[in-house]
N, C-alpha and C. Protein backbone atom coordinates (compact mmCIF):
# COMPACT_ATOMS: atom_id res chain seq x y z
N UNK A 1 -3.32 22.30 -11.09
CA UNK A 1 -2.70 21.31 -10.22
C UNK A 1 -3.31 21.41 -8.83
N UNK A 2 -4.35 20.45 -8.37
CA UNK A 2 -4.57 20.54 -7.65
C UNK A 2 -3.93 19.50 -5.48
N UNK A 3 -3.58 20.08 -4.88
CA UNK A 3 -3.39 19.54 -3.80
C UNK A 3 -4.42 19.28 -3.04
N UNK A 4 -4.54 17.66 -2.13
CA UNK A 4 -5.52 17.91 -1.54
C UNK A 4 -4.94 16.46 -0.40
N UNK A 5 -5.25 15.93 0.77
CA UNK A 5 -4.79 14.80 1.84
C UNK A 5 -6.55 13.98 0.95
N UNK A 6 -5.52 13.25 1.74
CA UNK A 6 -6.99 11.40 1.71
C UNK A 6 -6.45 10.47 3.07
N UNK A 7 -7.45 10.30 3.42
CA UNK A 7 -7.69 9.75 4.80
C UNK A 7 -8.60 8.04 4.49
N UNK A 8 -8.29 7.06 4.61
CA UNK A 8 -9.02 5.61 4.62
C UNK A 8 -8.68 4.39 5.65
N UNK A 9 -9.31 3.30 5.15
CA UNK A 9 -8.63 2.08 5.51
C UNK A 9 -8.73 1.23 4.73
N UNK A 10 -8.05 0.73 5.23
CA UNK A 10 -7.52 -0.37 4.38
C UNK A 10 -7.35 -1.74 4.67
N UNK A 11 -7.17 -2.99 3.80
CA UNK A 11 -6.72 -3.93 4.45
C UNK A 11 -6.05 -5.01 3.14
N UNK A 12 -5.01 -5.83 3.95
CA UNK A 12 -4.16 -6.42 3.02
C UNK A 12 -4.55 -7.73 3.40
N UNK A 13 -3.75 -8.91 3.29
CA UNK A 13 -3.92 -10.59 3.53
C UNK A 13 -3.73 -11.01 4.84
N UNK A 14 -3.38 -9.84 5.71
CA UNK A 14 -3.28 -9.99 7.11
C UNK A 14 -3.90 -9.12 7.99
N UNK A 15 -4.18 -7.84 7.99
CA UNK A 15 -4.69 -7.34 9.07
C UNK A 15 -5.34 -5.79 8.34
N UNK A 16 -6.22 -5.28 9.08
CA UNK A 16 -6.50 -3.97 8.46
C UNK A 16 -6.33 -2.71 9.46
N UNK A 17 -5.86 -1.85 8.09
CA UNK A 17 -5.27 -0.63 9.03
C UNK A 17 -5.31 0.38 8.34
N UNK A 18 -5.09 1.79 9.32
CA UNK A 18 -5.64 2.83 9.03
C UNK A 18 -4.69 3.44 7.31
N UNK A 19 -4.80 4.53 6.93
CA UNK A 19 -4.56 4.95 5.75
C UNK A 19 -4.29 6.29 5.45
N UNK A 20 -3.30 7.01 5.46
CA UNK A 20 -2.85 8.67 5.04
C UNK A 20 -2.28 9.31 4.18
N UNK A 21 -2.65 9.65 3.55
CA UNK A 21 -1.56 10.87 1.99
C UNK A 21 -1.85 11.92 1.91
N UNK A 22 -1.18 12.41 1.37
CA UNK A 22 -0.94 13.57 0.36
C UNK A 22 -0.65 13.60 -0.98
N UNK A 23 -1.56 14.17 -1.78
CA UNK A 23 -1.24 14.51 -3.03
C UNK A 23 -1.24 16.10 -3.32
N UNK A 24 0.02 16.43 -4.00
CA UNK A 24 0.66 17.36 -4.64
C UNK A 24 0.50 17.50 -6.12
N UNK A 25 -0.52 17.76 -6.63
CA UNK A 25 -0.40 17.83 -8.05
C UNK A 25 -0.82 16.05 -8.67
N UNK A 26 0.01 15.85 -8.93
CA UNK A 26 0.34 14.39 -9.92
C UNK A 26 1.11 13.66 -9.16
N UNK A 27 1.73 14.36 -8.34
CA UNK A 27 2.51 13.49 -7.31
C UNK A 27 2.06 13.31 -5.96
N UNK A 28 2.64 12.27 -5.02
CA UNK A 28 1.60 11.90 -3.94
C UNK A 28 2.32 10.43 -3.31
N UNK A 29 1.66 10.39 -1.82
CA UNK A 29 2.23 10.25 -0.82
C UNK A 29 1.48 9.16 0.36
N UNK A 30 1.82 7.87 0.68
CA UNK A 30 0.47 7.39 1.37
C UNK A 30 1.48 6.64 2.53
N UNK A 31 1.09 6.54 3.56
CA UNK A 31 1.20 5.99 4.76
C UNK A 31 0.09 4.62 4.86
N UNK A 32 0.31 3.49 5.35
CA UNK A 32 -0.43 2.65 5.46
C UNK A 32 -0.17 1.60 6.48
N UNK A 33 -0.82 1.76 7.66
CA UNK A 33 0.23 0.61 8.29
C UNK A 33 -0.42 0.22 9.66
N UNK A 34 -0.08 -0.90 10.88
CA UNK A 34 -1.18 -1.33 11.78
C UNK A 34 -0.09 -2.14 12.89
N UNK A 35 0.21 -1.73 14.00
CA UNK A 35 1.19 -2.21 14.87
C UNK A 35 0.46 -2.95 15.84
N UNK A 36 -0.44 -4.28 15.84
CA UNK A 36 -0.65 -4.94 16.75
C UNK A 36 0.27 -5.55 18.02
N UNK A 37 1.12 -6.07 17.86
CA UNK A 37 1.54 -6.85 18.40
C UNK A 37 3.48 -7.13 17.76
N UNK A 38 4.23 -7.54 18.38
CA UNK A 38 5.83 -8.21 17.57
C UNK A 38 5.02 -9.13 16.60
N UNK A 39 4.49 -10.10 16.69
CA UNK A 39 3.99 -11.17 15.92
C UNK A 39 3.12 -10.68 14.68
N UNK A 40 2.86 -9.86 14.70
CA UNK A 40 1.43 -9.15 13.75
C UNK A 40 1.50 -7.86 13.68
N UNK A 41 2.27 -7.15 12.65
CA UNK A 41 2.54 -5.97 12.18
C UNK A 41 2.88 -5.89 10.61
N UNK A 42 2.33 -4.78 9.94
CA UNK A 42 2.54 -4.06 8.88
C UNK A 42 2.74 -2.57 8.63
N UNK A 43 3.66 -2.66 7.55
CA UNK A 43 3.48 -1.33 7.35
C UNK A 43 3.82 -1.13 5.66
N UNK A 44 3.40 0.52 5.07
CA UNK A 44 3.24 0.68 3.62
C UNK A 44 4.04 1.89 3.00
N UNK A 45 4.46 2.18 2.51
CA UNK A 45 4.69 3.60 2.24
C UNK A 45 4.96 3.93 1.08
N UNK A 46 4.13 4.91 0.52
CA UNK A 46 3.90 4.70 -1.22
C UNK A 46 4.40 6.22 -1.48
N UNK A 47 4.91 6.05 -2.77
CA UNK A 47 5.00 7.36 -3.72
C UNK A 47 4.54 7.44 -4.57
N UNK A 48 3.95 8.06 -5.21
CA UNK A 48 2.51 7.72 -6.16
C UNK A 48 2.81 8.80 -7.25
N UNK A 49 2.63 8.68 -8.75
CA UNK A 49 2.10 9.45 -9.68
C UNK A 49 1.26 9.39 -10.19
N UNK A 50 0.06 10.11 -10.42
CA UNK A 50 -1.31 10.27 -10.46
C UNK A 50 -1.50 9.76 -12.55
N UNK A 51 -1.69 8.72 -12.98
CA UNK A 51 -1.18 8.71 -14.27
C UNK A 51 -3.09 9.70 -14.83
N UNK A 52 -4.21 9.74 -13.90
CA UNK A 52 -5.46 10.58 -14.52
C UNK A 52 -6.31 10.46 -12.64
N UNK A 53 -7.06 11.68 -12.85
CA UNK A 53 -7.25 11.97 -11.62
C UNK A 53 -8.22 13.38 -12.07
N UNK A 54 -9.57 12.21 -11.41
CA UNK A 54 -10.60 13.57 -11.67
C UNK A 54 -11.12 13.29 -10.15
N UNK A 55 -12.48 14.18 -10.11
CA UNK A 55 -13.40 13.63 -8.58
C UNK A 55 -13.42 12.58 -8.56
N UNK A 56 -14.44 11.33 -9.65
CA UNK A 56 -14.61 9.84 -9.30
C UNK A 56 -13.22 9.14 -9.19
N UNK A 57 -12.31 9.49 -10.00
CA UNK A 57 -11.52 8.00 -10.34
C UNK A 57 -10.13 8.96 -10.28
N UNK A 58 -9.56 7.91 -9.86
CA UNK A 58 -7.59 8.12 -9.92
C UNK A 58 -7.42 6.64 -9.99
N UNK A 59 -6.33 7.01 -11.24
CA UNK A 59 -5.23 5.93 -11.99
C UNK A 59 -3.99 6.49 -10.99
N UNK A 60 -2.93 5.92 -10.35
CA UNK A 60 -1.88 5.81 -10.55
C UNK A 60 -0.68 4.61 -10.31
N UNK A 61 0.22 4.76 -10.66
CA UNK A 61 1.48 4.28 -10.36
C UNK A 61 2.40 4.42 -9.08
N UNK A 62 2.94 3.52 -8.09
CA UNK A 62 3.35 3.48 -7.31
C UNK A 62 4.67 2.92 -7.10
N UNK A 63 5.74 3.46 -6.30
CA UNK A 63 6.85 3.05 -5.66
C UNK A 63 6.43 2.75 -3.94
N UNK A 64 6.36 1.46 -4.26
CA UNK A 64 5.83 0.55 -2.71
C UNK A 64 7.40 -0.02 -1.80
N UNK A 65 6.98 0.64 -0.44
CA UNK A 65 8.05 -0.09 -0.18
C UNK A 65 7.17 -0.66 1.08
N UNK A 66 7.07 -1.96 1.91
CA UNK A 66 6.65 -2.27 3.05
C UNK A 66 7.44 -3.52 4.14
N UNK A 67 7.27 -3.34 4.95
CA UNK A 67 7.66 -4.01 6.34
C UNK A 67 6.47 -4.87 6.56
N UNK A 68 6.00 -6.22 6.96
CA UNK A 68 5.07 -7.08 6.80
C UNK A 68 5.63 -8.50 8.13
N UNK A 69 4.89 -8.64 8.96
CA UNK A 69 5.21 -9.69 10.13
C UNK A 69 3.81 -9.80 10.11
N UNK A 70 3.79 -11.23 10.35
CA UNK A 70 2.49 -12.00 10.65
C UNK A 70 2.80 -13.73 9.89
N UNK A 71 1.42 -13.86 9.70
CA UNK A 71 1.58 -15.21 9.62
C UNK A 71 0.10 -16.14 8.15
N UNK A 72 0.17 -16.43 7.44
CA UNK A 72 -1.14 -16.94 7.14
C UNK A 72 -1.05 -18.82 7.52
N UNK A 73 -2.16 -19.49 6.75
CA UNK A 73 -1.94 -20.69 7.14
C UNK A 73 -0.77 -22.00 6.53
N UNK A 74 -0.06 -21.18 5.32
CA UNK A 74 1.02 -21.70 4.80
C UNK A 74 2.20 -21.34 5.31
N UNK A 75 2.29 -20.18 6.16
CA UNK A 75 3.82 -19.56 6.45
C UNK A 75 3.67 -18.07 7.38
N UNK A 76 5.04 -18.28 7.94
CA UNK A 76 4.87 -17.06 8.98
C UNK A 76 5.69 -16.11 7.76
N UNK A 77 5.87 -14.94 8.51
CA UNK A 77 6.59 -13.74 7.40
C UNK A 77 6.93 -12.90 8.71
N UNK A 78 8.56 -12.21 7.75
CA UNK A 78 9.32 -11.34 8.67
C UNK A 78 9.66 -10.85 7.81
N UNK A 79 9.58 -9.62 6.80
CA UNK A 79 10.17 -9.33 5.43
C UNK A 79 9.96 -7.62 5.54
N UNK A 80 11.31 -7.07 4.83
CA UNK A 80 10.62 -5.98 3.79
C UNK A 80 10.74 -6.32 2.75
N UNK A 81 10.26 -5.40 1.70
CA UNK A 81 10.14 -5.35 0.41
C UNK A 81 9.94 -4.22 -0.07
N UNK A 82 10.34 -3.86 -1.76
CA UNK A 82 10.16 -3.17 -2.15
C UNK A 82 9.91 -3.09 -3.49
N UNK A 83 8.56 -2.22 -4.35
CA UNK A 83 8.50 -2.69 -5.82
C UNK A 83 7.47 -1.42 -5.90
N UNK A 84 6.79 -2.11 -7.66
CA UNK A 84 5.81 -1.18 -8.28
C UNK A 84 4.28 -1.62 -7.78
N UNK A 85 3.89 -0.98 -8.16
CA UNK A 85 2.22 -1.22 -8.08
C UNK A 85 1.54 -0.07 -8.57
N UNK A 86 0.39 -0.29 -9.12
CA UNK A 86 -0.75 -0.01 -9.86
C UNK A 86 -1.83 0.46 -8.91
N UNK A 87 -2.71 1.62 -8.59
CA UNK A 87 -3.62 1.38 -7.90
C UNK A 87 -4.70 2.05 -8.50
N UNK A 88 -5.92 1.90 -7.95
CA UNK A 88 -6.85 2.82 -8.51
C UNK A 88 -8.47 2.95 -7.58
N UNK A 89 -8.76 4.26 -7.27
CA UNK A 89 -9.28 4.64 -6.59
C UNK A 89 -10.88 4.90 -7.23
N UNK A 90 -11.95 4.73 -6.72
CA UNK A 90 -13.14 5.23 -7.75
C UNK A 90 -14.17 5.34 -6.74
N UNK A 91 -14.60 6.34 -6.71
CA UNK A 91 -15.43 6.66 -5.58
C UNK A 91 -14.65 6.97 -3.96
N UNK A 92 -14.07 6.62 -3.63
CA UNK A 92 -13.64 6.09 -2.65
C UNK A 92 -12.82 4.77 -2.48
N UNK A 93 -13.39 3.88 -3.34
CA UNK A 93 -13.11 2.43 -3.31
C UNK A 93 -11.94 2.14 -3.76
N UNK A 94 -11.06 1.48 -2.74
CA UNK A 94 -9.45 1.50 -3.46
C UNK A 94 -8.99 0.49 -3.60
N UNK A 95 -8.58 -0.14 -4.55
CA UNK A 95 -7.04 -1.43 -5.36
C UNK A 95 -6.01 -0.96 -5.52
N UNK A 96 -5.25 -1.27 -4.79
CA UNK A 96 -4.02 -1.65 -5.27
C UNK A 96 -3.20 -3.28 -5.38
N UNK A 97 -2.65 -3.08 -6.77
CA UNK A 97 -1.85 -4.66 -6.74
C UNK A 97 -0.40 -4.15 -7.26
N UNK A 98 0.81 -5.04 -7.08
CA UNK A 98 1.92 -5.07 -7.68
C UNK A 98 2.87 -5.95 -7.28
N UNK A 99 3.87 -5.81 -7.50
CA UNK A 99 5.18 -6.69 -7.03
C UNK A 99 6.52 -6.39 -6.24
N UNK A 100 6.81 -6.77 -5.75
CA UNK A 100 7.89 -6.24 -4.55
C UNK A 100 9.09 -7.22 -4.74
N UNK A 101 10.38 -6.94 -4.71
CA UNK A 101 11.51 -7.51 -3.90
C UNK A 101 11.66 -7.58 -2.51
N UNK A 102 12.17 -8.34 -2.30
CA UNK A 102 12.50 -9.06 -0.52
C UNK A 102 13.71 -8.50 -0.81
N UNK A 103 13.96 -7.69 0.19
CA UNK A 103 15.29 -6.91 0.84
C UNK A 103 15.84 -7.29 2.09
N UNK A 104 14.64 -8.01 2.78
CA UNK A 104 14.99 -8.48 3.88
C UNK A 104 14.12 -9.64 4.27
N UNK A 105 14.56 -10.18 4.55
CA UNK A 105 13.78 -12.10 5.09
C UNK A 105 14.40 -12.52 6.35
N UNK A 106 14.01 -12.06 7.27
CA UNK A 106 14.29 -12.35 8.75
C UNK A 106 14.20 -14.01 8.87
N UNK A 107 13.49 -14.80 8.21
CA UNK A 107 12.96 -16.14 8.64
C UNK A 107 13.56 -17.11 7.63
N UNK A 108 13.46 -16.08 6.40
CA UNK A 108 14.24 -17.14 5.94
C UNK A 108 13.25 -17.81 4.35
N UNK A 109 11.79 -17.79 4.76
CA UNK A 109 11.24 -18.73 3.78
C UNK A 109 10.80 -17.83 2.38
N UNK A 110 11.62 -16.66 2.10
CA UNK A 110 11.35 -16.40 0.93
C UNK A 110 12.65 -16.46 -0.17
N UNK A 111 13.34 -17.38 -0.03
CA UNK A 111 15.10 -17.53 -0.31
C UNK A 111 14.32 -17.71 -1.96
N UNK A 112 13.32 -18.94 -2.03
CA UNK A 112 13.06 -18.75 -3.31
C UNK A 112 11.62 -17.86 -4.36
N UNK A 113 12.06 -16.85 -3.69
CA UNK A 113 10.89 -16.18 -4.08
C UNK A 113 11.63 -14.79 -4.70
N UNK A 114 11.91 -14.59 -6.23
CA UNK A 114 12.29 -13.20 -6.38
C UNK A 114 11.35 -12.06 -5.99
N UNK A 115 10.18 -12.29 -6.06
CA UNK A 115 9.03 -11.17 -6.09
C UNK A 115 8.48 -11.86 -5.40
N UNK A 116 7.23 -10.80 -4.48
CA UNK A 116 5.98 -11.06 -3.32
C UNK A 116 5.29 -10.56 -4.17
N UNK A 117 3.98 -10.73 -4.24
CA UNK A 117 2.89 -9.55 -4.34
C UNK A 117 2.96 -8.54 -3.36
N UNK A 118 2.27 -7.46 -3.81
CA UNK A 118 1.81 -6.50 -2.68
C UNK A 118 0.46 -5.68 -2.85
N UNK A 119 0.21 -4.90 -2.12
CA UNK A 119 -0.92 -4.44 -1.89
C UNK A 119 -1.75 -4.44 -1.34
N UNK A 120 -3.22 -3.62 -1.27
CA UNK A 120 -3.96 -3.77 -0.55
C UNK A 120 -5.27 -3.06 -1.35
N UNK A 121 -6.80 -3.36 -0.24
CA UNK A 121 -7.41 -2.48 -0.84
C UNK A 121 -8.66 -2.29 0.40
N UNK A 122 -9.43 -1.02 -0.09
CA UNK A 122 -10.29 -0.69 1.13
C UNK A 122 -11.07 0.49 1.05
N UNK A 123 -11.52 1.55 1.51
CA UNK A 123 -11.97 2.84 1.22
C UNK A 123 -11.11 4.06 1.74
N UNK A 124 -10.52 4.51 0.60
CA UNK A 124 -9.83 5.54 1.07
C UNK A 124 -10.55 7.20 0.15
N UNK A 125 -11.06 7.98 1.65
CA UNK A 125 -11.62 9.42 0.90
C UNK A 125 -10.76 10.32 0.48
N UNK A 126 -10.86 10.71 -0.81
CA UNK A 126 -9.68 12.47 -1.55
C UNK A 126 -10.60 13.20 -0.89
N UNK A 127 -10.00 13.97 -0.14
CA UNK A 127 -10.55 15.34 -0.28
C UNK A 127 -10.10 16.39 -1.50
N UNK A 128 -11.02 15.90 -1.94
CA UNK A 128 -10.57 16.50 -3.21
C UNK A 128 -11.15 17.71 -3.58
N UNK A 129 -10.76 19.11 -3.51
CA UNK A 129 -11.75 19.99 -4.19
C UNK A 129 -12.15 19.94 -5.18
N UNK A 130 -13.36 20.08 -5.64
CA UNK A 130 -14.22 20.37 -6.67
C UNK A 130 -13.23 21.22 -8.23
């Protein structure tokens, strides 16, 4: 069982930002998040189980929860959420996708939306020992 931090960035449908975890074994830990401005902010925070995890590649599974303000060209956003997601790391190179509940809708325009997507993706390094 090996422990080791990962350090990246990242970026989602709005803004890109820095990237931090810890992994414990199979289990694991990520920070993700970018405070521009009231108008333009995100944030990520994952709990992760490693479902395979060598040097190149990690599979895992995630409990996503995030905070998300900004805007694209269909709609502004004031939301948290919270859900699963899938990610997977290879080389460095990181995906994540999944689905979230709205727990909170400050604005209002996700009344008909049970699920958001979520995720992000970008280069995030394991220090991984050998």
């Amino acid at each position: 069982q090996l422990s080791y931090p990962e350090l990246g960035i990242t970026t989602s449908t709005l803004i890109i930002h820095p990237s931090i975890g810890y992994w414990w074994g199979q289990t694991g830990a990520r920070f993700t998040g970018m405070y521009f401005n009231k108008d333009l902010h995100e944030f990520h925070l994952n709990i992760g189980y490693a479902l395979y995890d060598t040097k190149k590649v990690q599979h895992s599974i995630n409990l996503l929860t995030s905070w998300v303000v900004g805007s694209d060209p269909g709609a502004d956003y004031r939301y948290g959420a919270t859900g699963i997601a899938y990610s997977l790391n290879y080389r460095g190179f990181f995906f994540e996708l999944g689905l979230a509940r709205p727990w909170r809708d400050e604005l209002g325009n996700l009344a008909d939306d049970p699920v958001v997507p979520c995720g992000y993706f970008g280069y995030i390094y394991r220090f991984r020992p050998e």
